[in-house]
Protein backbone atom coordinates (compact mmCIF):
# COMPACT_ATOMS: atom_id res chain seq x y z
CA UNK A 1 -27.76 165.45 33.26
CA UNK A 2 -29.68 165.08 36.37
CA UNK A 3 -28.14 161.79 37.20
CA UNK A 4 -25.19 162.93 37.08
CA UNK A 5 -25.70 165.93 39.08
CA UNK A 6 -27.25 163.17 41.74
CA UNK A 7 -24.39 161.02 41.79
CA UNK A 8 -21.97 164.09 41.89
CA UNK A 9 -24.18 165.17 45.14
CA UNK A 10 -24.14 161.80 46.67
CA UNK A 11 -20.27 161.92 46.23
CA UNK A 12 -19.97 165.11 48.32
CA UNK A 13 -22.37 164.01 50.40
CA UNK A 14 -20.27 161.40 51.57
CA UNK A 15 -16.87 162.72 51.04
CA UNK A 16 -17.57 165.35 53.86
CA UNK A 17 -19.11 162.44 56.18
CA UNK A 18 -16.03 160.56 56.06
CA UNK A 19 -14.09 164.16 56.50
CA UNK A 20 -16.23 164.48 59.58
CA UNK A 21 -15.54 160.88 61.19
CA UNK A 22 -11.59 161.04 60.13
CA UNK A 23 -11.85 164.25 62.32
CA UNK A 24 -13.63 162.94 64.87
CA UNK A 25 -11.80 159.92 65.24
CA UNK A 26 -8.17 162.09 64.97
CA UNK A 27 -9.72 163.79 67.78
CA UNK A 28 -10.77 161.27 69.87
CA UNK A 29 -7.14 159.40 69.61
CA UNK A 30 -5.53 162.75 70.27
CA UNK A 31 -8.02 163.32 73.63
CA UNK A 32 -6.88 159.53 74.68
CA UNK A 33 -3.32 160.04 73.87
CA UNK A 34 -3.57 163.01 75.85
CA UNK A 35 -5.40 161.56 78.43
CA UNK A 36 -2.59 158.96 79.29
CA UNK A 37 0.11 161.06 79.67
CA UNK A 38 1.57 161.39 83.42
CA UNK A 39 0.53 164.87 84.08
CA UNK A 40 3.40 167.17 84.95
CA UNK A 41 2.09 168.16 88.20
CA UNK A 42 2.58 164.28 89.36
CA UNK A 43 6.47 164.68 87.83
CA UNK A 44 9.81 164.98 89.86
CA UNK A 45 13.13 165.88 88.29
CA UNK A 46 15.46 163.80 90.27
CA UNK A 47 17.70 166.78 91.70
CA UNK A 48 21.68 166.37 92.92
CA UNK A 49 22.82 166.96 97.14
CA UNK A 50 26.41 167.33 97.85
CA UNK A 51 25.92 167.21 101.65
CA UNK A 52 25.63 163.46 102.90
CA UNK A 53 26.85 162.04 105.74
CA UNK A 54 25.32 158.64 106.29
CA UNK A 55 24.09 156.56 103.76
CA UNK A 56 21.18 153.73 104.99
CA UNK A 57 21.64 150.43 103.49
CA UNK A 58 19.06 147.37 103.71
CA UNK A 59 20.48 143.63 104.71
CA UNK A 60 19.18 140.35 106.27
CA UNK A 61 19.40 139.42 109.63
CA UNK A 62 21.35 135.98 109.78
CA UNK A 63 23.02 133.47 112.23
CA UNK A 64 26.16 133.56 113.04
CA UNK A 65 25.80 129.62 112.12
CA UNK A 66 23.29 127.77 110.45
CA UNK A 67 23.13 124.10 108.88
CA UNK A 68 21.22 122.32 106.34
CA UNK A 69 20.92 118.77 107.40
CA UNK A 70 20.15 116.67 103.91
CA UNK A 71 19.39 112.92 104.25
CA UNK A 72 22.95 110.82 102.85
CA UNK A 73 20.96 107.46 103.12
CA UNK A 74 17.50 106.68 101.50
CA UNK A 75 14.95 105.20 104.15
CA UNK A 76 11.69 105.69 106.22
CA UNK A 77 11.84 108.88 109.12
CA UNK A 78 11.71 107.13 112.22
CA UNK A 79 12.59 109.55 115.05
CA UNK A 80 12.54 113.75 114.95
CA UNK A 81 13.82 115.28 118.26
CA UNK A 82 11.61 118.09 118.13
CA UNK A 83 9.92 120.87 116.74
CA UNK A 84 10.92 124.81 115.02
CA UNK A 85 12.70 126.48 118.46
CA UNK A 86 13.49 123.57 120.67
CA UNK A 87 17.31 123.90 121.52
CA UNK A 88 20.01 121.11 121.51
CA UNK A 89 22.87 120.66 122.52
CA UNK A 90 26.02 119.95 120.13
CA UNK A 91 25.93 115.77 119.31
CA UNK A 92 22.25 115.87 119.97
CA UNK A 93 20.66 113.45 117.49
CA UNK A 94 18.15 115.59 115.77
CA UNK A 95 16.46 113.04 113.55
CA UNK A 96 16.31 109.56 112.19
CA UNK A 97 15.63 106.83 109.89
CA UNK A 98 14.80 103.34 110.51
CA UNK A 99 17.85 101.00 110.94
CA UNK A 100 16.50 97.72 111.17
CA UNK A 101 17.94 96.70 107.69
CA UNK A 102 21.44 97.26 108.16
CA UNK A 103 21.62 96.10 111.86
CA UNK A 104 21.14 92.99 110.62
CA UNK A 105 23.47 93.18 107.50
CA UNK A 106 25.68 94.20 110.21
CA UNK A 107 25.13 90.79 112.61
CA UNK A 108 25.80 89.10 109.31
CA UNK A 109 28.95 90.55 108.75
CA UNK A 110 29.60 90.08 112.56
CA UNK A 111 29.78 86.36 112.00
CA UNK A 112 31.87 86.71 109.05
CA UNK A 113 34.15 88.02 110.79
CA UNK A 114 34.45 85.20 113.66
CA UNK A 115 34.64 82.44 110.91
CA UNK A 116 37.78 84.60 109.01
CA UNK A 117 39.38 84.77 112.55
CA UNK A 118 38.87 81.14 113.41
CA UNK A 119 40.28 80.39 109.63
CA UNK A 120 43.46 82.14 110.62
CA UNK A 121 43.67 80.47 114.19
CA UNK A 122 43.22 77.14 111.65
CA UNK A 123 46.11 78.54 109.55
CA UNK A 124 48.52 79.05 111.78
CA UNK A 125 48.29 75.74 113.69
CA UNK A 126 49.00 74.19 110.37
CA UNK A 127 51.84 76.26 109.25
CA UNK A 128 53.60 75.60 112.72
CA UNK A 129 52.73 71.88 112.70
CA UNK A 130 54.12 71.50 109.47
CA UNK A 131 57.85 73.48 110.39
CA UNK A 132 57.86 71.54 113.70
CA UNK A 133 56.72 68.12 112.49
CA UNK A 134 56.89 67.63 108.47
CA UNK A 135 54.65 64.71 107.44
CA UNK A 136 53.64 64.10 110.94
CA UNK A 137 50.46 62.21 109.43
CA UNK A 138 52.12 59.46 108.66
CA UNK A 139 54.31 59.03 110.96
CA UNK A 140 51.76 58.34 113.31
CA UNK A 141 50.14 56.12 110.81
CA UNK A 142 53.15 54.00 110.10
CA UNK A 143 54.68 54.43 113.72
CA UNK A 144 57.27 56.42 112.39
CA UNK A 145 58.81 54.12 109.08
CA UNK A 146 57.91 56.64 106.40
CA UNK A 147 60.21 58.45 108.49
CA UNK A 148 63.02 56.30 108.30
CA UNK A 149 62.21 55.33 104.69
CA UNK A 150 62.69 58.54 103.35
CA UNK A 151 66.23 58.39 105.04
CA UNK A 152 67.54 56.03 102.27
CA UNK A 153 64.92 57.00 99.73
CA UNK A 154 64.94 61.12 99.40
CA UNK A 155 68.83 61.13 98.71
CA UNK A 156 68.06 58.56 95.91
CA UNK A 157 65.03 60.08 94.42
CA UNK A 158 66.61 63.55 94.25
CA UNK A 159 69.77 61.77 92.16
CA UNK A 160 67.75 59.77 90.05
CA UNK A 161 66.12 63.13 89.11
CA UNK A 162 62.51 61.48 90.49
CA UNK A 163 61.94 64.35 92.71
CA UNK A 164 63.60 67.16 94.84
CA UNK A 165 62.93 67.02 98.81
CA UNK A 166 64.17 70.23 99.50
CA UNK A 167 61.80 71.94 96.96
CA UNK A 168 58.67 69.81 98.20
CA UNK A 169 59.29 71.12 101.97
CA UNK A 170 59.59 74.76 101.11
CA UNK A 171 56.36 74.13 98.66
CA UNK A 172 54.13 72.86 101.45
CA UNK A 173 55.10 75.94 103.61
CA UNK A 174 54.40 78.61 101.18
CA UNK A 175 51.02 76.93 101.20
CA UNK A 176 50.39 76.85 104.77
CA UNK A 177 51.42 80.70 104.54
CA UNK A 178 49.39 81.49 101.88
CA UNK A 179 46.47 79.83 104.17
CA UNK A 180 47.57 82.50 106.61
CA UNK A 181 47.52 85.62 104.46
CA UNK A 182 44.06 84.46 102.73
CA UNK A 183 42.55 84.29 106.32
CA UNK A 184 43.93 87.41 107.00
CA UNK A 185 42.60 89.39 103.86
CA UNK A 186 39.26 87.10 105.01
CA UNK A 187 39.38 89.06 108.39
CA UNK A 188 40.76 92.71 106.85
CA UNK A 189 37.31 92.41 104.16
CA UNK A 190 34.92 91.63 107.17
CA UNK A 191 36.12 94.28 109.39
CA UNK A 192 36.34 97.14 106.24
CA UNK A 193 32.34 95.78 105.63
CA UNK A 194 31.66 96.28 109.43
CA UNK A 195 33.30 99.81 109.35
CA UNK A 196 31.02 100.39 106.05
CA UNK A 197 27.52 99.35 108.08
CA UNK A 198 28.63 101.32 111.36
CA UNK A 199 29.23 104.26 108.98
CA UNK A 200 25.61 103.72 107.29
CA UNK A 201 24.03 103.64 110.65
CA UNK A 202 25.46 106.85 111.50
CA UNK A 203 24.84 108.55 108.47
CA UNK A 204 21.02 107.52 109.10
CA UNK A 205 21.46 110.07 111.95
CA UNK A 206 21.58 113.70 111.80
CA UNK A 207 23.23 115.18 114.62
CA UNK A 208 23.56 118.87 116.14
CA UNK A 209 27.19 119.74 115.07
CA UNK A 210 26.73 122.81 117.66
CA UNK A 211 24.16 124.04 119.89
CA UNK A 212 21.61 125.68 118.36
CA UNK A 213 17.66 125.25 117.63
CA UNK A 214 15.78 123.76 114.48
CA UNK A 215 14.54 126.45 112.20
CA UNK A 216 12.56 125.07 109.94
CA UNK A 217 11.12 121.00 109.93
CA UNK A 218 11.05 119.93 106.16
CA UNK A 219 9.81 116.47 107.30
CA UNK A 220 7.60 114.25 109.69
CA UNK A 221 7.88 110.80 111.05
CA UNK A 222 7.04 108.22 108.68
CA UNK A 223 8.29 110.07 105.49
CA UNK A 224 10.11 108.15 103.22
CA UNK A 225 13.24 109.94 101.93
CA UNK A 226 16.17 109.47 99.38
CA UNK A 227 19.41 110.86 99.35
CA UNK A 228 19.96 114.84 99.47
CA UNK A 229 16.55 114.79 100.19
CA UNK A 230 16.19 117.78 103.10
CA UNK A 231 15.74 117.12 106.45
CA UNK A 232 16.31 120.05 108.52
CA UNK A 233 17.51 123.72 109.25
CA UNK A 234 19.67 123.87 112.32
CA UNK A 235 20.91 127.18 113.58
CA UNK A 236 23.27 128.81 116.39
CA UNK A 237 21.02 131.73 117.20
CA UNK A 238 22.96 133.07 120.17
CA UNK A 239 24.24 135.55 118.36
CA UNK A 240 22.95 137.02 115.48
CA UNK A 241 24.20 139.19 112.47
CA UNK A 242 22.97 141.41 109.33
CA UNK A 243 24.35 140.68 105.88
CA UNK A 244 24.84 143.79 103.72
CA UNK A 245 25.99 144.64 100.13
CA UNK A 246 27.90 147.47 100.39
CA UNK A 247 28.60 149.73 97.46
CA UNK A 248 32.43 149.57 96.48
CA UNK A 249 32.64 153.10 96.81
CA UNK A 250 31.45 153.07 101.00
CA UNK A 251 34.05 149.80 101.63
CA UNK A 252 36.93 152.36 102.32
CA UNK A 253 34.35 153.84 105.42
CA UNK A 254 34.12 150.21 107.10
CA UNK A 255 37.14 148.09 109.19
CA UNK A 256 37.07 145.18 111.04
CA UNK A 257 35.51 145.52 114.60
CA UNK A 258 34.32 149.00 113.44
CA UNK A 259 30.90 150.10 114.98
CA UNK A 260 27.86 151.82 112.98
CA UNK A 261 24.42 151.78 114.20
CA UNK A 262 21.57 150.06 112.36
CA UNK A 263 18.12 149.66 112.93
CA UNK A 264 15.95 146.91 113.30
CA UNK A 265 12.52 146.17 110.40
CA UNK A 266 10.08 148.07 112.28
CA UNK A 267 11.74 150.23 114.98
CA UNK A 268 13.65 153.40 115.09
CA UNK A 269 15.97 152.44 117.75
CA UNK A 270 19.74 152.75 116.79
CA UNK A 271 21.47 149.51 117.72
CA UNK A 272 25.23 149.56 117.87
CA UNK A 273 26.43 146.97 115.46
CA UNK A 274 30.67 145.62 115.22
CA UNK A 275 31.64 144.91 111.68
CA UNK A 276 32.81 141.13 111.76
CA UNK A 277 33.68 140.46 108.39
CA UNK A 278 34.26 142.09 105.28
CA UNK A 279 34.13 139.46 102.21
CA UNK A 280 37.88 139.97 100.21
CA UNK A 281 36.08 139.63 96.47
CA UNK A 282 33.37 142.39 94.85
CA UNK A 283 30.28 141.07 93.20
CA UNK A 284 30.35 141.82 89.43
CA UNK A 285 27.08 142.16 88.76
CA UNK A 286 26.39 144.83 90.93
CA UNK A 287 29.98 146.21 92.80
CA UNK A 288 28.72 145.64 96.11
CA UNK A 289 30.82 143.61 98.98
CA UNK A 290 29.40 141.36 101.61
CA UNK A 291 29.78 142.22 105.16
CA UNK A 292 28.30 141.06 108.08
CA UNK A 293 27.53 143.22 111.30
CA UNK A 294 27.48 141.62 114.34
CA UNK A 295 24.38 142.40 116.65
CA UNK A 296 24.57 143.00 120.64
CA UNK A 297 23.33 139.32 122.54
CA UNK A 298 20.17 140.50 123.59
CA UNK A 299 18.38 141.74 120.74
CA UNK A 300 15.14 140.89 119.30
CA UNK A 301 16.23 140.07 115.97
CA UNK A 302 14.90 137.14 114.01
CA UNK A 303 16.58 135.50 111.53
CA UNK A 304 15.06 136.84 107.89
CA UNK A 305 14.34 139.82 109.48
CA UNK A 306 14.66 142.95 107.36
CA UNK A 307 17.30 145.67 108.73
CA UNK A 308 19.17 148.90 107.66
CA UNK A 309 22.77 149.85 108.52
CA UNK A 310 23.85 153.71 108.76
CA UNK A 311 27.44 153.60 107.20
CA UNK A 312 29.07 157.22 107.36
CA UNK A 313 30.60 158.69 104.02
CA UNK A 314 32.93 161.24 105.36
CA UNK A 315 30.51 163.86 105.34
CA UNK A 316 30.40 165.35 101.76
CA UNK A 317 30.39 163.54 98.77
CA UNK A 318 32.81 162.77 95.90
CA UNK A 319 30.00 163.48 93.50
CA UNK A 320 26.54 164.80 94.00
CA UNK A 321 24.50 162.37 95.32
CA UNK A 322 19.80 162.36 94.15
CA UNK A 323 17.42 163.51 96.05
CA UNK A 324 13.85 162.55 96.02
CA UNK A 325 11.04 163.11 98.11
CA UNK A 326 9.67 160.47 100.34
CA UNK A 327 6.33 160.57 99.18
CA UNK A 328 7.51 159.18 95.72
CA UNK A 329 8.68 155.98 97.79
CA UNK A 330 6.90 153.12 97.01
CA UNK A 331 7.83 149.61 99.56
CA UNK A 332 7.38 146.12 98.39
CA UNK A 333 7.54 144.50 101.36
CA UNK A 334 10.72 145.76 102.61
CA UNK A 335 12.45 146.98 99.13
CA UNK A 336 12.50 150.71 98.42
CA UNK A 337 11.43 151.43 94.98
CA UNK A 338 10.39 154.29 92.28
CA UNK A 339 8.69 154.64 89.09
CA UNK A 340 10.83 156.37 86.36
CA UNK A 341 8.91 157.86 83.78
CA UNK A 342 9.56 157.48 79.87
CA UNK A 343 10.88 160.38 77.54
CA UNK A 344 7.33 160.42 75.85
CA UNK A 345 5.56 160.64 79.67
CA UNK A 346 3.80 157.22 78.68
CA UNK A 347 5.21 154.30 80.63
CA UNK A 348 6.25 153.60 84.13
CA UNK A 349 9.43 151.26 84.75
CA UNK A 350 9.39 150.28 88.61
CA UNK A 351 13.82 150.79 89.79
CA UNK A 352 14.84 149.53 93.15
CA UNK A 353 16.34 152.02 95.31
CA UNK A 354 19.31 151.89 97.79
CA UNK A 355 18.59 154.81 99.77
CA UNK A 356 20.86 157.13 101.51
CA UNK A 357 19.97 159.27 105.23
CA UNK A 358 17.38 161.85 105.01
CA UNK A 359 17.78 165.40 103.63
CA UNK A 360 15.54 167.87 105.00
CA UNK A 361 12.02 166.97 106.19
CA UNK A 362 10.36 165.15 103.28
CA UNK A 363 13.62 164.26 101.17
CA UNK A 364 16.14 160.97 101.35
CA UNK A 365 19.16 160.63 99.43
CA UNK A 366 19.90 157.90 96.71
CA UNK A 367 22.99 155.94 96.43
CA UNK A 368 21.69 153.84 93.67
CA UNK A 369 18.37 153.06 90.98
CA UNK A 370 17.81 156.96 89.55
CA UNK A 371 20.11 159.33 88.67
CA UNK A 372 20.15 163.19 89.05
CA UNK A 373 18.00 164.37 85.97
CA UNK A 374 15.42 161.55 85.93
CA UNK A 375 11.64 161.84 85.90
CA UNK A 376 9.86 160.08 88.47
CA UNK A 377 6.38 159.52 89.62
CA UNK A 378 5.41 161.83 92.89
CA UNK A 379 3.04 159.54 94.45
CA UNK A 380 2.69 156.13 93.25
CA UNK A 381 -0.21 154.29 94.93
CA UNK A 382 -0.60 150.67 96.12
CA UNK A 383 -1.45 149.70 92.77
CA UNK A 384 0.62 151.22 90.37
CA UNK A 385 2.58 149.20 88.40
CA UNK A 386 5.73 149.13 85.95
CA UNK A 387 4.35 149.36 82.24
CA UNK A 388 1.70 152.43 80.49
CA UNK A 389 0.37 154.66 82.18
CA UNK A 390 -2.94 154.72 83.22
CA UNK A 391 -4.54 157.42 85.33
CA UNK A 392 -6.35 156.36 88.61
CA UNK A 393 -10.37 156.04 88.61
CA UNK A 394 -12.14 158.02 90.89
């Protein structure tokens, strides 16, 4: 009886330890749960603005030309005209590989070339000695009696069926004008194997097919390179434009030689830019257009320069366009982007933004990434990232 009463303790005992823990752990997994949710005082509901007037879109600052030279024969660099920003003009040989090896494939051919023509000189002494003096060997062997032989004898050969005169003379000048046309085809192959080497030699040359300046050097002297191999980047920087992927739904806003202002990575000054070409097909993947915006001569744009073009929309919108406030802005380098926020407040997704002109003091528009309704993160700092949520360390 008392043993059992023991066990019957110990089992008591026990089962309200493990209550305890189970508890305590529930408790501890709700206090982490709870822990890692985005606290609703660092939420935004993304909220809707009817009023917009200009919408602010990032592009690239580009040439209005620019070249990559590849290498079309293989071979060893043996000559670079200069260095990142030296200008040249158009024809100006900007590099080159070592020629020795053809130059002399091409003296080769050279000589080829004099023997087919001297052939052919050959040829067509023979072919008029032989119209103008048939069998004038021996003649001049036999003082002239094969001559008169052949008199008496060629009638009789040709009817005693022994041979046919007539048919051997026009036989032995085809031959001397086949002589001809084979030195001809001789001279025809040398010169097509001469135009083949001079056209070799050039394409061991890269030349300036405008004026411009190098960009970017992929190679020294003394490399060895192979075919489509790159060489250099050659560029007309004289006047310079910004590439932009306009929405489909600004295109109707924008006309050739139309000016918009747009401002440079790092300054606030509006620059006056001319629309110069608006690309005739959409990208499907994300309905934008290409057009490039010409930039005044003068500027201090670089090329791969980050810029922003103001493009009006007509003043108010066809649908109500987000808000958000700046703060909740995060750049990557020169990308606009927010954190959305999951249903469960538990995970951060990171959405690039294509922002729109300011509303009010601390709030921009959006013309693409959220939508109105959408919870975002207020202030994201330097090292918040896409995935679960995690609150900062202090």
């Amino acid at each position: 009886m008392i043993k059992k009463l023991t066990i019957s303790s110990l089992v008591g005992v026990v089962t309200t330890l493990f209550s305890i823990t189970t508890f305590s752990a529930e408790t501890d997994t709700a206090e982490t749960f709870a822990a890692n949710l985005v606290p609703d005082n660092e939420i935004f509901t993304v909220s809707a603005n009817t009023t917009s007037n200009t919408a602010v879109l990032g592009g690239t600052v580009l040439p209005i030309k620019m070249v990559n030279l590849i290498a079309q024969m293989p071979g060893e660099v043996e000559f670079i005209a200069g260095q990142e920003g030296d200008l040249f003009d158009m024809g100006s040989t900007l590099a080159g590989l070592d020629r020795s090896t053809l130059l002399e494939k091409r003296k080769a051919a050279v000589a080829g070339l004099r023997s087919a023509q001297a052939g052919l000189s050959n040829a067509q002494v023979q072919y008029t000695r032989e119209a103008e003096s048939p069998n004038a060997m021996g003649n001049t062997m036999l003082g002239g009696a094969p001559s008169m032989f052949s008199m008496f004898s060629d009638p009789m050969r040709e009817f005693s069926g022994q041979g046919d005169p007539d048919y051997e003379r026009y036989s032995s000048m085809y031959g001397q004008g086949i002589q001809i046309q084979t030195a001809k085809d001789q001279i025809d192959q040398a010169r097509a194997g001469i135009a083949e080497l001079d056209a070799n030699l050039q394409n061991l040359l890269s030349i300036a097919p405008f004026k411009g300046v190098i960009v970017k050097k992929m190679i020294e002297v003394g490399d060895i390179v192979q075919p489509g191999m790159p060489l250099l980047v050659f560029a007309d920087t004289s006047i310079m434009q910004i590439q932009v992927e306009v929405p489909a739904s600004l295109i109707s806003n924008l006309h050739e030689n139309s000016v918009v202002s747009a401002k440079l990575d790092g300054g606030n000054t509006l620059i006056p830019v001319k629309v110069s070409r608006i690309f005739p097909m959409a990208n499907q993947g994300g309905h934008t257009i290409t057009v490039k915006f010409e930039l005044p001569i003068g500027t201090s744009a670089k090329a791969g320069m980050y810029a922003e073009i103001l493009i009006p929309t007509n003043g108010t919108a066809s649908k109500p366009l987000a808000v958000i406030p700046k703060s909740a802005i995060s750049w990557r380098g020169s990308l606009p982007a927010v954190f959305a926020i999951s249903e469960d407040k538990t995970y951060l997704k990171m959405r690039a933004l294509r922002l729109g002109s300011s509303s009010g003091t601390d709030m921009v528009t959006v013309l693409s990434g959220v939508s109105i309704g959408d919870k975002i993160f207020k202030q994201p700092l330097a090292s918040t990232r896409s995935g679960p949520y995690m609150p900062p360390v202090h």
